[in-house]
PDB file of N, CA and C in Angstrom:
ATOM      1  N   UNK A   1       0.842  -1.172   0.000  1.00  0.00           N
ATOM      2  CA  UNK A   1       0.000   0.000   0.000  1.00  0.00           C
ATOM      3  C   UNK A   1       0.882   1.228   0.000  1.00  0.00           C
ATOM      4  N   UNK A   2       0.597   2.379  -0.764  1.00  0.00           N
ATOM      5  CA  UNK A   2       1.071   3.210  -0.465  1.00  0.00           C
ATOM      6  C   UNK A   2       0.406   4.190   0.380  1.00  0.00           C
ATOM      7  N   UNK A   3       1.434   4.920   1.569  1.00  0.00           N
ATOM      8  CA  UNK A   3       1.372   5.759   2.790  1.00  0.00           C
ATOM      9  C   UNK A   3       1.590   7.131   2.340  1.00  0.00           C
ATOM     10  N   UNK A   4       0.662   8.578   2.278  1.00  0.00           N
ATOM     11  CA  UNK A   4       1.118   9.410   2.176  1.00  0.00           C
ATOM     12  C   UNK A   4       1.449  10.011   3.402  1.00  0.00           C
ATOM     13  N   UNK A   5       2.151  10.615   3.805  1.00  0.00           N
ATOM     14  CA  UNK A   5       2.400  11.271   5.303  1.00  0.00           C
ATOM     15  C   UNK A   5       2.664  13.500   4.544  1.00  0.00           C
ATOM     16  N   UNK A   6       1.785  13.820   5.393  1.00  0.00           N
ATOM     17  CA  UNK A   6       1.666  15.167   5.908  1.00  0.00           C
ATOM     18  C   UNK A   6       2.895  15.809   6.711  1.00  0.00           C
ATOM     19  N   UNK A   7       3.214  16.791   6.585  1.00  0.00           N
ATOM     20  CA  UNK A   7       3.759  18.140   7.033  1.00  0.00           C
ATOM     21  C   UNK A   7       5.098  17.126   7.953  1.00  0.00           C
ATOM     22  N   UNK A   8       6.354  17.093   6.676  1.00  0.00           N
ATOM     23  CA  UNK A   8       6.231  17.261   5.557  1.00  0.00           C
ATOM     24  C   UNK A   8       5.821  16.098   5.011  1.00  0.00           C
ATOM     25  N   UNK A   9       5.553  16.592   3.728  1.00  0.00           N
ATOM     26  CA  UNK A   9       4.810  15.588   2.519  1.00  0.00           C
ATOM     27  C   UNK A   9       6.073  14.405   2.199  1.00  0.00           C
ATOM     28  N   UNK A  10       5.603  13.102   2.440  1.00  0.00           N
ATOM     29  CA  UNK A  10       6.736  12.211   1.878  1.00  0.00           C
ATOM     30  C   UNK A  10       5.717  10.523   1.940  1.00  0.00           C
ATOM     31  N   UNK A  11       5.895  10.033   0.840  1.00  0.00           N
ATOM     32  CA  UNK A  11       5.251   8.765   0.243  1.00  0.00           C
ATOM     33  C   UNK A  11       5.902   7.325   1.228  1.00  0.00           C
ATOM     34  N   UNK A  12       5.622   6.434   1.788  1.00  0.00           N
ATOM     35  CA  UNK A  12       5.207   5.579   1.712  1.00  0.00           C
ATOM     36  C   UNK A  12       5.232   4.194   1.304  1.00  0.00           C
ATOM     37  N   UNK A  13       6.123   2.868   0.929  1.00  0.00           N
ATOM     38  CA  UNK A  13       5.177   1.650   0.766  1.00  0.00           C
ATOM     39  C   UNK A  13       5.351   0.723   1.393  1.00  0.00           C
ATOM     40  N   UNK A  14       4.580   0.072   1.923  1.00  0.00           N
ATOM     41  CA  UNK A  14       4.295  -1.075   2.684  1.00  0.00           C
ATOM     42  C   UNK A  14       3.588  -1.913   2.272  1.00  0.00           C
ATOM     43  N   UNK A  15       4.144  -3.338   2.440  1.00  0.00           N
ATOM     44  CA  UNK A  15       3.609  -4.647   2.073  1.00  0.00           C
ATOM     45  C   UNK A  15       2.558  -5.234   2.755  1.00  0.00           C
ATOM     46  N   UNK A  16       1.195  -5.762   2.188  1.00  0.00           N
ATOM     47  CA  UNK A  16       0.596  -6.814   2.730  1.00  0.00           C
ATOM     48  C   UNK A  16      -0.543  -5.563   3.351  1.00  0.00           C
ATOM     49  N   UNK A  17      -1.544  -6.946   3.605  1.00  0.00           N
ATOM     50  CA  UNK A  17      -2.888  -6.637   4.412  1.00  0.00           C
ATOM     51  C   UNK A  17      -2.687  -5.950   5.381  1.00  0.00           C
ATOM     52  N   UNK A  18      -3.255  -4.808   6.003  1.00  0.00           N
ATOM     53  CA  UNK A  18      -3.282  -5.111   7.770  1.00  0.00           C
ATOM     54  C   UNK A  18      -4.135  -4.053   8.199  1.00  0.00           C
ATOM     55  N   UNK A  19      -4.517  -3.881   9.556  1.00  0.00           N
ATOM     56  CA  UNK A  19      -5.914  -2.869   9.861  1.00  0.00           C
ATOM     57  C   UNK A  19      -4.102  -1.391   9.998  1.00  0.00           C
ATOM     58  N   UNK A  20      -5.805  -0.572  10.120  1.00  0.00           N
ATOM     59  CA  UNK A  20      -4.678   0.653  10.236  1.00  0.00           C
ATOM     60  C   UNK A  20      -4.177   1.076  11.764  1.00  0.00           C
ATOM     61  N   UNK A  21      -4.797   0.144  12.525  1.00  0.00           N
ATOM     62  CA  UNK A  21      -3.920   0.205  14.180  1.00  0.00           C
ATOM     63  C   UNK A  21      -2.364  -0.205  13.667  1.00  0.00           C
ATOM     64  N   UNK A  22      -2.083  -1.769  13.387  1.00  0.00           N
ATOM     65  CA  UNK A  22      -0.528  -2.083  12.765  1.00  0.00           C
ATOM     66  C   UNK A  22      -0.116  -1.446  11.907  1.00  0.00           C
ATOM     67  N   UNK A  23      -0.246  -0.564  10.942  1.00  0.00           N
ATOM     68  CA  UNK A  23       0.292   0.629   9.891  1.00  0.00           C
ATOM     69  C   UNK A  23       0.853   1.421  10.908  1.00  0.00           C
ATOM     70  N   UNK A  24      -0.196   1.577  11.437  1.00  0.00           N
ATOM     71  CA  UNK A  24       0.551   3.309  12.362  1.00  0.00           C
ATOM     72  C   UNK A  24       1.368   2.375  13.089  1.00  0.00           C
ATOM     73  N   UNK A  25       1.444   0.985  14.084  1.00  0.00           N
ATOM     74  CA  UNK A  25       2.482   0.693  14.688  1.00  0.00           C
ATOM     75  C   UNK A  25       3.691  -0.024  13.865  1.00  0.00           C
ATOM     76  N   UNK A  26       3.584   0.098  12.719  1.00  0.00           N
ATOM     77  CA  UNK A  26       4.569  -0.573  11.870  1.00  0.00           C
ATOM     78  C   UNK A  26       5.502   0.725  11.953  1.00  0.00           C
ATOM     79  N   UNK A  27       4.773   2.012  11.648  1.00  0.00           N
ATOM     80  CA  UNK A  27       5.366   3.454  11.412  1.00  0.00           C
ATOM     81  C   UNK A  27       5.905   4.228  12.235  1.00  0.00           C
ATOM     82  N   UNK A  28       5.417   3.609  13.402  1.00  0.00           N
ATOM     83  CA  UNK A  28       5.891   4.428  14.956  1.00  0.00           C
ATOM     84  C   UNK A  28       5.042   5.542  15.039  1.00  0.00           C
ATOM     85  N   UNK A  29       3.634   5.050  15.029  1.00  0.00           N
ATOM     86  CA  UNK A  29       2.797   6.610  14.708  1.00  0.00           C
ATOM     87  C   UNK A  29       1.931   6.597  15.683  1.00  0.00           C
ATOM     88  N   UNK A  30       1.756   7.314  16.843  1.00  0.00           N
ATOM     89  CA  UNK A  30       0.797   7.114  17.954  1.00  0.00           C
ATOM     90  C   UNK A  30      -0.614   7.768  17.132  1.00  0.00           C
ATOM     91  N   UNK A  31      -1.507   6.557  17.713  1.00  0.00           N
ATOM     92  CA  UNK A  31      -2.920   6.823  16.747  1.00  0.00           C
ATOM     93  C   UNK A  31      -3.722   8.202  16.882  1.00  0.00           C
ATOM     94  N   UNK A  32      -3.685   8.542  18.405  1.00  0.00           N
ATOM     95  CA  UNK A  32      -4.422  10.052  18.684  1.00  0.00           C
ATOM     96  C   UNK A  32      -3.651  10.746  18.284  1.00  0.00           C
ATOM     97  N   UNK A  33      -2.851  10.954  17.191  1.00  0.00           N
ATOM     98  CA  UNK A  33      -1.932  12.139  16.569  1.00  0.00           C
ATOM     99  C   UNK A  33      -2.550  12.527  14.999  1.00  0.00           C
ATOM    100  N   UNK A  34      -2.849  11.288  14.446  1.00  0.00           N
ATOM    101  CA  UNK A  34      -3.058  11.201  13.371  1.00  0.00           C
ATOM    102  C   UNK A  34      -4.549  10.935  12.262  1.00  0.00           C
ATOM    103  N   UNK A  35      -5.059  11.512  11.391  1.00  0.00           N
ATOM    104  CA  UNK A  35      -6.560  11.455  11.229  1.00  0.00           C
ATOM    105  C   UNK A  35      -5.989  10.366   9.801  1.00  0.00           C
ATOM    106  N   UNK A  36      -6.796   8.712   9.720  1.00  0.00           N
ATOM    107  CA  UNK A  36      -6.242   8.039   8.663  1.00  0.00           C
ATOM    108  C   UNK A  36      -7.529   8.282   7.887  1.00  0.00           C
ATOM    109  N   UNK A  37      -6.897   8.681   6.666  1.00  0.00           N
ATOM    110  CA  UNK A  37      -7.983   8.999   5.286  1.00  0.00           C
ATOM    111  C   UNK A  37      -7.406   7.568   3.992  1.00  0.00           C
ATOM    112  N   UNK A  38      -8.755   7.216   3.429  1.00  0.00           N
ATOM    113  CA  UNK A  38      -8.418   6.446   2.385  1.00  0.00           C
ATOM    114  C   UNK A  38     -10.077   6.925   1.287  1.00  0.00           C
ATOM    115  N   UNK A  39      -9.353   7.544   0.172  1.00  0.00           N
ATOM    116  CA  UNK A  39     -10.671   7.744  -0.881  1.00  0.00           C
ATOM    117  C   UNK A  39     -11.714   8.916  -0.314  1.00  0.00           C
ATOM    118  N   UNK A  40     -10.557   9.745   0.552  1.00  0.00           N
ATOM    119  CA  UNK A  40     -11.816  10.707   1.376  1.00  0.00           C
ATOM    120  C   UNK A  40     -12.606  10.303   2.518  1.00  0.00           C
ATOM    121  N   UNK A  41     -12.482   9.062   2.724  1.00  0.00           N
ATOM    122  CA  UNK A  41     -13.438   9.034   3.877  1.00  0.00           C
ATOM    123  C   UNK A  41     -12.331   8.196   5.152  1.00  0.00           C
ATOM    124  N   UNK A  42     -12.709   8.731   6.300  1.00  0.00           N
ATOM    125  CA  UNK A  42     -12.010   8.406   7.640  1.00  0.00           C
ATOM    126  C   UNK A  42     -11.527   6.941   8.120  1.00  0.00           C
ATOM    127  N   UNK A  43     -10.830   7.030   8.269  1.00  0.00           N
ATOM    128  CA  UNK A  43     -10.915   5.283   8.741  1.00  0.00           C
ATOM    129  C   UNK A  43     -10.536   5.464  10.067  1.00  0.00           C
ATOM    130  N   UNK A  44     -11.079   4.218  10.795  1.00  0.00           N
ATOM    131  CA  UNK A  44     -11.544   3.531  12.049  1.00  0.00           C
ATOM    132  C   UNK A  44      -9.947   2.585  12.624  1.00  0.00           C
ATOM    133  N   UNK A  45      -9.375   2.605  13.764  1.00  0.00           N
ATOM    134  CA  UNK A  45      -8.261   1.907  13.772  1.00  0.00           C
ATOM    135  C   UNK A  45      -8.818   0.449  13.311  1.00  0.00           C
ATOM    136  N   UNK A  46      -9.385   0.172  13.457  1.00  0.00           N
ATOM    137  CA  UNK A  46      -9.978  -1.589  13.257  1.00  0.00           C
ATOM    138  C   UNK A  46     -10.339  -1.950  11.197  1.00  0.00           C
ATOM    139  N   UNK A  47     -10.150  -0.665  11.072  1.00  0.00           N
ATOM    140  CA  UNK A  47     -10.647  -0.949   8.959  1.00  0.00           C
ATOM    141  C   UNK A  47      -9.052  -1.729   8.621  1.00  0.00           C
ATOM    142  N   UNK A  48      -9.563  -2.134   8.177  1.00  0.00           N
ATOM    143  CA  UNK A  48      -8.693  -3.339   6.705  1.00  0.00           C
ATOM    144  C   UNK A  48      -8.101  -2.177   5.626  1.00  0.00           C
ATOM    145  N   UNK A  49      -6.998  -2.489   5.856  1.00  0.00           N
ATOM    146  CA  UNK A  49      -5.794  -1.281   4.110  1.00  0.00           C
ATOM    147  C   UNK A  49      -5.624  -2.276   3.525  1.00  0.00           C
ATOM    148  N   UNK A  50      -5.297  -2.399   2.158  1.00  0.00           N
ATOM    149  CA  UNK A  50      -4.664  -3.933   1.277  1.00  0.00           C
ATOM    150  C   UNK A  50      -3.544  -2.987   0.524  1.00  0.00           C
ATOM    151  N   UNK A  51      -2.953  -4.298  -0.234  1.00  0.00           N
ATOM    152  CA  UNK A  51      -1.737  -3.304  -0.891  1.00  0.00           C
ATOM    153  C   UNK A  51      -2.223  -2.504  -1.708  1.00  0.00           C
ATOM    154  N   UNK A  52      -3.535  -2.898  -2.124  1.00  0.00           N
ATOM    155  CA  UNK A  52      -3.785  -2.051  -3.199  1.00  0.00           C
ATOM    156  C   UNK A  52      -3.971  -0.349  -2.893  1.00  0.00           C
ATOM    157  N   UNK A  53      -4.665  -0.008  -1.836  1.00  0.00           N
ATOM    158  CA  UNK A  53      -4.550   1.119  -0.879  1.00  0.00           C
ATOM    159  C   UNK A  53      -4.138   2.224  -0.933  1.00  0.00           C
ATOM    160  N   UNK A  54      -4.208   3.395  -1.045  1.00  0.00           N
ATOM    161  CA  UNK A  54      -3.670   4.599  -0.589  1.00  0.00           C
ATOM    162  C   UNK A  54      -3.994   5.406   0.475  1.00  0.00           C
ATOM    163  N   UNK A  55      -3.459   5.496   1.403  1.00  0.00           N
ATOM    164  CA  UNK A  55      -4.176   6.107   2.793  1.00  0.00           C
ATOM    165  C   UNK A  55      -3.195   7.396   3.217  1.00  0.00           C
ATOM    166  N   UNK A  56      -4.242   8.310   3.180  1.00  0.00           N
ATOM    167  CA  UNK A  56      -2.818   9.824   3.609  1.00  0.00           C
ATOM    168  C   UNK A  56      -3.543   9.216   4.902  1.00  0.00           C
ATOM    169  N   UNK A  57      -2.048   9.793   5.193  1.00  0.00           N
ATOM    170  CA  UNK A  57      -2.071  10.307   7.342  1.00  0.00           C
ATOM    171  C   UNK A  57      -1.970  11.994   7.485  1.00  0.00           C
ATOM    172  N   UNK A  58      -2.683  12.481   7.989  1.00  0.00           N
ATOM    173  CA  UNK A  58      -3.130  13.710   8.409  1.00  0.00           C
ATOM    174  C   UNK A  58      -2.852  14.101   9.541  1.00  0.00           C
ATOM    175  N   UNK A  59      -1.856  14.938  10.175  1.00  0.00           N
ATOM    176  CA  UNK A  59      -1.814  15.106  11.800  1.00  0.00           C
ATOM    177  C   UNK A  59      -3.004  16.167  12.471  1.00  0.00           C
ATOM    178  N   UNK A  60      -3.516  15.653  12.897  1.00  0.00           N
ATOM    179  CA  UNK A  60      -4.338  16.277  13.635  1.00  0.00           C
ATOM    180  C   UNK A  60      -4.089  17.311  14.780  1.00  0.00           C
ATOM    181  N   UNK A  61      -4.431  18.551  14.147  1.00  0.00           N
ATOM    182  CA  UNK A  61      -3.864  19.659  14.373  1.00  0.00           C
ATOM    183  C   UNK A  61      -5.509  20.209  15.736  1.00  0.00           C
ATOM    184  N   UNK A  62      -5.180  21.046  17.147  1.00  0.00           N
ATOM    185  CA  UNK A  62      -6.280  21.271  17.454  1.00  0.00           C
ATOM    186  C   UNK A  62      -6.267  22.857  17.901  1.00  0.00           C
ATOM    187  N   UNK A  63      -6.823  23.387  18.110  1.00  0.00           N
ATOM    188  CA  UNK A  63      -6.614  24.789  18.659  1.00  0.00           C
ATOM    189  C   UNK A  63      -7.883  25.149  18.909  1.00  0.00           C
ATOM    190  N   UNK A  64      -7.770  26.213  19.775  1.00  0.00           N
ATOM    191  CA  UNK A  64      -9.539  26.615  20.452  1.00  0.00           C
ATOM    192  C   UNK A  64      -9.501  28.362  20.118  1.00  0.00           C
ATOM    193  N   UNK A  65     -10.325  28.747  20.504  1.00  0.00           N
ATOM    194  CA  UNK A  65     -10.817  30.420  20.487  1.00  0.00           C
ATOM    195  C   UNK A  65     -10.233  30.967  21.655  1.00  0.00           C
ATOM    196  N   UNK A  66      -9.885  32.565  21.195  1.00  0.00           N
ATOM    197  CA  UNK A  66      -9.196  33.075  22.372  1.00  0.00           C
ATOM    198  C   UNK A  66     -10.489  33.994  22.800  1.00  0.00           C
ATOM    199  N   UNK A  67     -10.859  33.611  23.901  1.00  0.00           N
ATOM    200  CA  UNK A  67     -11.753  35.300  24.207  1.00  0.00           C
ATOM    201  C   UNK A  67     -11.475  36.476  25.524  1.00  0.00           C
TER     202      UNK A  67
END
């Protein structure tokens, strides 16, 4: 599958099936850091990637209002 990774931008590939909990621990990627996208829509640590796959990782950025 190929991995896009965010800020900075750099590609990715990894072999074989696996949910996207083992991706991020294959990657050293703690999961509450990161928002996993495949085809636009969110994925769940427990969804299935195949090689066929493209999944950006998105860091999840948070900030609040100042008043």
């Amino acid at each position: 599958m190929k991995v896009v990774l965010r800020n900075p931008r750099r590609e990715l590939e990894i072999e074989g099936d696996a949910s996207v909990k083992d991706v991020l621990k294959r990657l050293d990627i703690i999961p509450e850091t990161v928002l996993v996208i495949r085809d636009g829509e969110l994925l769940l640590k427990t969804d299935l990637v195949t090689d066929a796959d493209t999944i950006e990782l998105r860091p999840v950025i948070s900030g609040g209002s100042t008043r």
